[in-house]
C-alpha atoms as a PDB file:
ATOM      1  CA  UNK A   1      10.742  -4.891 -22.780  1.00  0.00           C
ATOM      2  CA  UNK A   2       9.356  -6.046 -26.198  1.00  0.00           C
ATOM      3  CA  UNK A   3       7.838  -9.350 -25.499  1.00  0.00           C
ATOM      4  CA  UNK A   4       4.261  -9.549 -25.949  1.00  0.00           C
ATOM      5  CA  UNK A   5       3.277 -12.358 -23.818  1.00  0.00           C
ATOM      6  CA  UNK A   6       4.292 -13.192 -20.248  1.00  0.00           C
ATOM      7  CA  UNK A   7       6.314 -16.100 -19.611  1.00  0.00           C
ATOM      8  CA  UNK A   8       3.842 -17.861 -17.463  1.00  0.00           C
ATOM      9  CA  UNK A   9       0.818 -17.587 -19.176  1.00  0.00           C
ATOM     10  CA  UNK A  10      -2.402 -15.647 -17.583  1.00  0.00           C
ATOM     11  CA  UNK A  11      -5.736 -16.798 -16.031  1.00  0.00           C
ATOM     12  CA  UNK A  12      -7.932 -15.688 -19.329  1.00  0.00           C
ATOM     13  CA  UNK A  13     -11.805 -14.624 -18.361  1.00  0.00           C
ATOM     14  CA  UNK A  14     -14.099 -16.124 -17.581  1.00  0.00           C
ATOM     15  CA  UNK A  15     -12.756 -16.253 -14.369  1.00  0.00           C
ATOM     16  CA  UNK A  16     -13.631 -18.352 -10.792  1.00  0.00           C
ATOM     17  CA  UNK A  17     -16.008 -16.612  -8.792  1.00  0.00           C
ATOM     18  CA  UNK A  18     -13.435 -16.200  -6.097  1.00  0.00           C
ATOM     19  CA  UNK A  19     -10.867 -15.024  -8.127  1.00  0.00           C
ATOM     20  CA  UNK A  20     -13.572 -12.420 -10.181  1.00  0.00           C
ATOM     21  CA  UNK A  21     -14.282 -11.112  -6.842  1.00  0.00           C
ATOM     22  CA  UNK A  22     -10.714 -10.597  -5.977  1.00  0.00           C
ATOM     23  CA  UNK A  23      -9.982  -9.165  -8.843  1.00  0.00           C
ATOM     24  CA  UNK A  24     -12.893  -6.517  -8.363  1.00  0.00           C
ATOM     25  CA  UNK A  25     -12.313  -5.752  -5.160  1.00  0.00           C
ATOM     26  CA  UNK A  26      -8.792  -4.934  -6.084  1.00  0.00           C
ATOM     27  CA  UNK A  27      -9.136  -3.490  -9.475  1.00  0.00           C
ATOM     28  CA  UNK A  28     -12.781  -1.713  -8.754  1.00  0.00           C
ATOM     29  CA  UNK A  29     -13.880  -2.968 -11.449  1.00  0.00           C
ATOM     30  CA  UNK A  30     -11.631  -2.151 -13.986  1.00  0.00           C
ATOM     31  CA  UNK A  31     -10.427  -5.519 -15.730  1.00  0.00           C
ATOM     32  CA  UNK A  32      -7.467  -7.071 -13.466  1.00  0.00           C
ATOM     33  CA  UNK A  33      -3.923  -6.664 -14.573  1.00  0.00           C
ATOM     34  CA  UNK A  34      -1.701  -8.962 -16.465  1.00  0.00           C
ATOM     35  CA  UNK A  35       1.119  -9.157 -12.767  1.00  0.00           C
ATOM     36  CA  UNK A  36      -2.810 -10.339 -11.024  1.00  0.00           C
ATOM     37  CA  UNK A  37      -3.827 -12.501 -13.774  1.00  0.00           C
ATOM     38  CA  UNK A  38      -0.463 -14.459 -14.132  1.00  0.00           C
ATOM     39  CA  UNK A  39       0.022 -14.675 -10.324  1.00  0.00           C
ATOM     40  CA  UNK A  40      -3.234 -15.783  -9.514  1.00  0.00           C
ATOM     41  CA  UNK A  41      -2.897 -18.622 -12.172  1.00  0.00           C
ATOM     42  CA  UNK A  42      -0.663 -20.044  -8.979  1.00  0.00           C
ATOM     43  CA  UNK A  43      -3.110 -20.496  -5.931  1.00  0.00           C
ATOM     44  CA  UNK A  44      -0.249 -20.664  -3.641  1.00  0.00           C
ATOM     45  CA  UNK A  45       1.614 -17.453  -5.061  1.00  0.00           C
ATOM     46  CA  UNK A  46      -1.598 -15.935  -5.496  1.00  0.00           C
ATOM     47  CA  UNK A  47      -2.532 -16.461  -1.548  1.00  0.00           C
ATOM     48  CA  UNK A  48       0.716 -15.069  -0.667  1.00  0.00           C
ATOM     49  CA  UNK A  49       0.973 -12.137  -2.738  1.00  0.00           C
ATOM     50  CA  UNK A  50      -2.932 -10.889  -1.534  1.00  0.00           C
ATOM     51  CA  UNK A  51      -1.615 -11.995   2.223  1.00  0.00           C
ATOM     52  CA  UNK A  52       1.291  -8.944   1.933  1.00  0.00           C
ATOM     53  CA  UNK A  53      -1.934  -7.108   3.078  1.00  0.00           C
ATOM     54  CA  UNK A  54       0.114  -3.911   1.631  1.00  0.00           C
ATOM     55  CA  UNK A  55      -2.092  -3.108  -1.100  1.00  0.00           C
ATOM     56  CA  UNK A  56      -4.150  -1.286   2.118  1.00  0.00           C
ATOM     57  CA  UNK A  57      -3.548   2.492   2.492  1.00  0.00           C
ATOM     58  CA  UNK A  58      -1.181   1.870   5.755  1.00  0.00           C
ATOM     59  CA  UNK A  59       0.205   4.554   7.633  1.00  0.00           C
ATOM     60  CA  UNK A  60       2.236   7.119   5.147  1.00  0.00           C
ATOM     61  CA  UNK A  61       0.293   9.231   2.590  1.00  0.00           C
ATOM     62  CA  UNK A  62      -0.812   8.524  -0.413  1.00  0.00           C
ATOM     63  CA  UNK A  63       2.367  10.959  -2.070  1.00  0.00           C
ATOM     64  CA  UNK A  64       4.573   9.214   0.448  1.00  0.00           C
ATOM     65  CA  UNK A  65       3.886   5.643  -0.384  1.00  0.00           C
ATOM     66  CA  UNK A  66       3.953   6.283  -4.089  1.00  0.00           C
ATOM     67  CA  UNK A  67       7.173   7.702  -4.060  1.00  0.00           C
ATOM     68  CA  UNK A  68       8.261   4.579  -2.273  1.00  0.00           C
ATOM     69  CA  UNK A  69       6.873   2.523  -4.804  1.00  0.00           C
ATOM     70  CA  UNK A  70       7.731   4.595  -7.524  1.00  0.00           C
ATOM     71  CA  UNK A  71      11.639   4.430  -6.405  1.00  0.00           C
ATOM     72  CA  UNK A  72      11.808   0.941  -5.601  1.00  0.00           C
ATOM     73  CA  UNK A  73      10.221  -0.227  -8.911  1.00  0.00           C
ATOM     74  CA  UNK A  74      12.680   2.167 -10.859  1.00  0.00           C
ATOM     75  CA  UNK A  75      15.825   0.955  -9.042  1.00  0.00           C
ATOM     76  CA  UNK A  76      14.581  -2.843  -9.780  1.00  0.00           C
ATOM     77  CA  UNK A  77      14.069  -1.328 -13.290  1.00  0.00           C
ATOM     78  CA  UNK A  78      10.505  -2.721 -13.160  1.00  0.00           C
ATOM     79  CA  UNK A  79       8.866  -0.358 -15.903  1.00  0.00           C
ATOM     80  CA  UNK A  80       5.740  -2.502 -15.618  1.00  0.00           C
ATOM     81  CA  UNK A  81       4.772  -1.701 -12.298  1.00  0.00           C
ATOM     82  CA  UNK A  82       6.184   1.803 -12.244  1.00  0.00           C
ATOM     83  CA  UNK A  83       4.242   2.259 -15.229  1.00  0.00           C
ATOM     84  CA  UNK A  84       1.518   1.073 -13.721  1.00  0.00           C
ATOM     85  CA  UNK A  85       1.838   3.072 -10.514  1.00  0.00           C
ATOM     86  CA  UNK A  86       2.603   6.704 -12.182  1.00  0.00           C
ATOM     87  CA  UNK A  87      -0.182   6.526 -14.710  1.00  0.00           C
ATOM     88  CA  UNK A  88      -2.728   5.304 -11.690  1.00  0.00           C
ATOM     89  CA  UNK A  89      -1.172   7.265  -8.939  1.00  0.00           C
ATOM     90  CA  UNK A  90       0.878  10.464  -9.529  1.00  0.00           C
ATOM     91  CA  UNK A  91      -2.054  13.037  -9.742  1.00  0.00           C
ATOM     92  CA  UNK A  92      -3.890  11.627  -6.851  1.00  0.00           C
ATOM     93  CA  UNK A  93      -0.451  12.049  -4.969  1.00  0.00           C
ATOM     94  CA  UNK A  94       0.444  15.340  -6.512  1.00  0.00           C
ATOM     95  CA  UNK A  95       3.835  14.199  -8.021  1.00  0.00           C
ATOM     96  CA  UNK A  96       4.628  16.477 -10.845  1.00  0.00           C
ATOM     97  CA  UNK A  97       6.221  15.729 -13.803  1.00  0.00           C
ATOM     98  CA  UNK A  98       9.775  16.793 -12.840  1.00  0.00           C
ATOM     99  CA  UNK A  99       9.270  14.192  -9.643  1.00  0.00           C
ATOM    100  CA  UNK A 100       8.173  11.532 -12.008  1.00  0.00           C
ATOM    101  CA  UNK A 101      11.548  12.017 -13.560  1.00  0.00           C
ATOM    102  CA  UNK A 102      13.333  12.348 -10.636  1.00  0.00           C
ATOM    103  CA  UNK A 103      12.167   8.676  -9.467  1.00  0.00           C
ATOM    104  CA  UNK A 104      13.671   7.160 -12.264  1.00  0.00           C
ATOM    105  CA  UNK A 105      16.843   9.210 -13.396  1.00  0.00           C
ATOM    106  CA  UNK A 106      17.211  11.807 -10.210  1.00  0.00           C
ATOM    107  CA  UNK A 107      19.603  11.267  -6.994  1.00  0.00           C
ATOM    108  CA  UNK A 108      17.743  11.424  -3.740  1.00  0.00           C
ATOM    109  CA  UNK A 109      18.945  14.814  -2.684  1.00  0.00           C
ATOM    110  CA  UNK A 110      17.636  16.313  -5.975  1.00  0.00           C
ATOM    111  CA  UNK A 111      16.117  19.838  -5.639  1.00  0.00           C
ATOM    112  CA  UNK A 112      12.678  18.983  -6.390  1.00  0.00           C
ATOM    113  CA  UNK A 113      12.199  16.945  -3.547  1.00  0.00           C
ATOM    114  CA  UNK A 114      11.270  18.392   0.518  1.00  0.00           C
ATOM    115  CA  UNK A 115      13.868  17.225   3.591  1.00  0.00           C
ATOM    116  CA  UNK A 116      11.419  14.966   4.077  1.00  0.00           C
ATOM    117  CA  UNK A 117      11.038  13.266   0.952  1.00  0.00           C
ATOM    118  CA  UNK A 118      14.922  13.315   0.095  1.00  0.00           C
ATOM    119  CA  UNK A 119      15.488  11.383   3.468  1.00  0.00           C
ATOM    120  CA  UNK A 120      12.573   8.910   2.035  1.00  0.00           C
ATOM    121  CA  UNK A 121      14.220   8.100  -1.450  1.00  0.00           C
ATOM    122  CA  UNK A 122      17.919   7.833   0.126  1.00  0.00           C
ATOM    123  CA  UNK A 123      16.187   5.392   2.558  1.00  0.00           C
ATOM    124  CA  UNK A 124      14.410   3.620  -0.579  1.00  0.00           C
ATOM    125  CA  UNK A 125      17.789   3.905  -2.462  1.00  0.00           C
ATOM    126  CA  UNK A 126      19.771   2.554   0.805  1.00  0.00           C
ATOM    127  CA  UNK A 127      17.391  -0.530   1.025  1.00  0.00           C
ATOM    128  CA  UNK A 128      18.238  -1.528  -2.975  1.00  0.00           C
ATOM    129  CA  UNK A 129      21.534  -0.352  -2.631  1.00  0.00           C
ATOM    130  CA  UNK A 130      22.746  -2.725   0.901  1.00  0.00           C
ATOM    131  CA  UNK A 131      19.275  -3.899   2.699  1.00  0.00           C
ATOM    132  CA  UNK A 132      19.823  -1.596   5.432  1.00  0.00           C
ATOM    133  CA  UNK A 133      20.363   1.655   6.277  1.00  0.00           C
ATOM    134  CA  UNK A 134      23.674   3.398   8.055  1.00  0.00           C
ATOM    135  CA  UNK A 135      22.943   5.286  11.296  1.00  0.00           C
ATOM    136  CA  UNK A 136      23.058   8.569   9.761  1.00  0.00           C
ATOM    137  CA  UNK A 137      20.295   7.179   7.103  1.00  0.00           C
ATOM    138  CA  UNK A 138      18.215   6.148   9.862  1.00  0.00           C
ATOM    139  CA  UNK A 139      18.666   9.202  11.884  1.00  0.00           C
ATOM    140  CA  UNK A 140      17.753  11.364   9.079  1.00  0.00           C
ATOM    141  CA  UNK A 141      14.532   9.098   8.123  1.00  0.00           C
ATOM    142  CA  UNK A 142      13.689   8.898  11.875  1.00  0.00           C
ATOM    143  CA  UNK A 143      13.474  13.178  11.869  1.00  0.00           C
ATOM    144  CA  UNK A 144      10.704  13.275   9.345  1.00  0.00           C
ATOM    145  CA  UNK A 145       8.729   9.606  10.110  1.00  0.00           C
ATOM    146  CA  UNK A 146       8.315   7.689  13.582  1.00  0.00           C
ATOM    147  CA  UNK A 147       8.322   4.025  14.289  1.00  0.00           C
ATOM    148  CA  UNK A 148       4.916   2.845  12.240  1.00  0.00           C
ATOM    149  CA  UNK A 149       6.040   5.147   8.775  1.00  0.00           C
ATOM    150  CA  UNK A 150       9.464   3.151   9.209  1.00  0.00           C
ATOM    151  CA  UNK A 151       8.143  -0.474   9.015  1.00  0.00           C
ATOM    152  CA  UNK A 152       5.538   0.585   6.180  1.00  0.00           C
ATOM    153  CA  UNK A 153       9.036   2.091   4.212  1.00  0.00           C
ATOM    154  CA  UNK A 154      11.018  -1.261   4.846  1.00  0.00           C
ATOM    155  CA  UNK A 155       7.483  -3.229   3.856  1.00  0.00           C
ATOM    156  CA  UNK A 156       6.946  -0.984   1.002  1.00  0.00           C
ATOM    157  CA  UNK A 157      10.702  -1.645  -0.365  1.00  0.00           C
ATOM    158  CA  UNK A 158      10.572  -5.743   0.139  1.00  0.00           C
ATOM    159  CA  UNK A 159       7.066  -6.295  -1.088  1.00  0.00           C
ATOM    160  CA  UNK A 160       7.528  -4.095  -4.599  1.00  0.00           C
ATOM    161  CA  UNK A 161      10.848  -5.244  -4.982  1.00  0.00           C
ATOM    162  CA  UNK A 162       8.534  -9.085  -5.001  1.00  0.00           C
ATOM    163  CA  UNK A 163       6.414  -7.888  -7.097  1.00  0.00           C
ATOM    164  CA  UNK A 164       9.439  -6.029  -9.844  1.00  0.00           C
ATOM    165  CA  UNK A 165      10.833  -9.627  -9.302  1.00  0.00           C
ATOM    166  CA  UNK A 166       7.953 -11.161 -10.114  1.00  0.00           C
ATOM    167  CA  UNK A 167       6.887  -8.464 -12.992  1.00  0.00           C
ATOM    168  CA  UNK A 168      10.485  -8.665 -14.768  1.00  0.00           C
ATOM    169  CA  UNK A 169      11.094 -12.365 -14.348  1.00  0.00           C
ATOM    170  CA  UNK A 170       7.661 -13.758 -15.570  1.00  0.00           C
ATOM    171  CA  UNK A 171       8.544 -11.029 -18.744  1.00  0.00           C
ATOM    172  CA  UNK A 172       5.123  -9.191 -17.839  1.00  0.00           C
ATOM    173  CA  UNK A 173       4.548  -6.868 -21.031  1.00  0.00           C
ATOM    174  CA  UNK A 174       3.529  -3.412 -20.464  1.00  0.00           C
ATOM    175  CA  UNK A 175       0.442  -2.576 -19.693  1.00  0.00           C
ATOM    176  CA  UNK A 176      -0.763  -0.717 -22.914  1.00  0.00           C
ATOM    177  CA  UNK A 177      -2.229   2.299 -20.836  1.00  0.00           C
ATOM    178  CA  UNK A 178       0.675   2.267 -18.421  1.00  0.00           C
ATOM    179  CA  UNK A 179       4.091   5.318 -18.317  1.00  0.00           C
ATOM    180  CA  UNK A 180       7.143   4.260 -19.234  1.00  0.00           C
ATOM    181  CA  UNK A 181      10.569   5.294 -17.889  1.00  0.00           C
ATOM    182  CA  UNK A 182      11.629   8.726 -19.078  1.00  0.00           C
ATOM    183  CA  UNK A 183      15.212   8.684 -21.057  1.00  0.00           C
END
């Protein structure tokens, strides 16, 4: 994407109190980014997108739930939040470089990936791919994550693919500090 400004303009600083102390509290400080500062320039939108209540830790690992986020974003081809995500994320969750990759260009059985994690991508690729899963998806998700994993996987898919709808069709520009896809 080459656009240099969003399509829906962002909340500039300085910001209402509420919203600054949103923003920290999300951001830790660090100055919000441009998908928070365009959303919250809609109160209702804004409301709704902080009441997902996914940006918690939830139930999978931290490695687990990025490479559910990672997938989804690259299969929406949101390189703004994927972006965002790797160059946050993939150390603290141990992806390596060749799993980086492998979210954006790699099939879900690819070598670099455990049982585990292959039955997690072909459930994230399933989800883009038909919004459910066949029984012998589920069955093969079910052997490496129970009941609680499952909803966070289906939550994880719906809310990032929100937020690579909301990321590609405001025209968010990249994040200067952010990845970008591998070719």
């Amino acid at each position: 994407m080459s656009q240099t400004a969003p399509r829906v303009a962002p909340l500039e600083p300085p910001y209402a109190p509420e919203i600054a102390a949103q923003f920290n509290r999300i951001m830790r400080g660090a100055p919000p980014l441009m998908l928070f500062r365009v959303v919250a320039g809609s109160a209702r939108a804004w409301e709704k997108f902080r009441a997902a209540s996914l940006l918690d830790r939830g139930p999978l690992s931290l490695r687990e739930r990025e490479i559910v986020i990672d997938r989804t974003c690259a299969r929406t081809r949101c390189e703004y939040e994927w972006g965002v995500h790797v160059t946050t994320f993939a150390d603290a969750a141990h992806l390596t470089e060749e799993q980086v990759r492998a979210t954006v260009l790699g099939p879900a059985d690819a070598g670099c990936w455990s049982p585990a994690e292959q039955a997690l991508i072909a459930a994230v690729d399933a989800l883009h791919e038909r919004a459910t899963f066949s029984e012998a998806e589920f069955a093969d998700l079910s052997a490496h994550y129970n009941e609680a994993h499952i909803f966070e996987i289906i939550l994880l898919c719906g809310f990032y693919r929100t937020v690579s709808y909301l990321a590609n069709g405001l025209a968010l520009p990249l994040e200067e500090t952010a990845a970008r896809f591998p070719r």
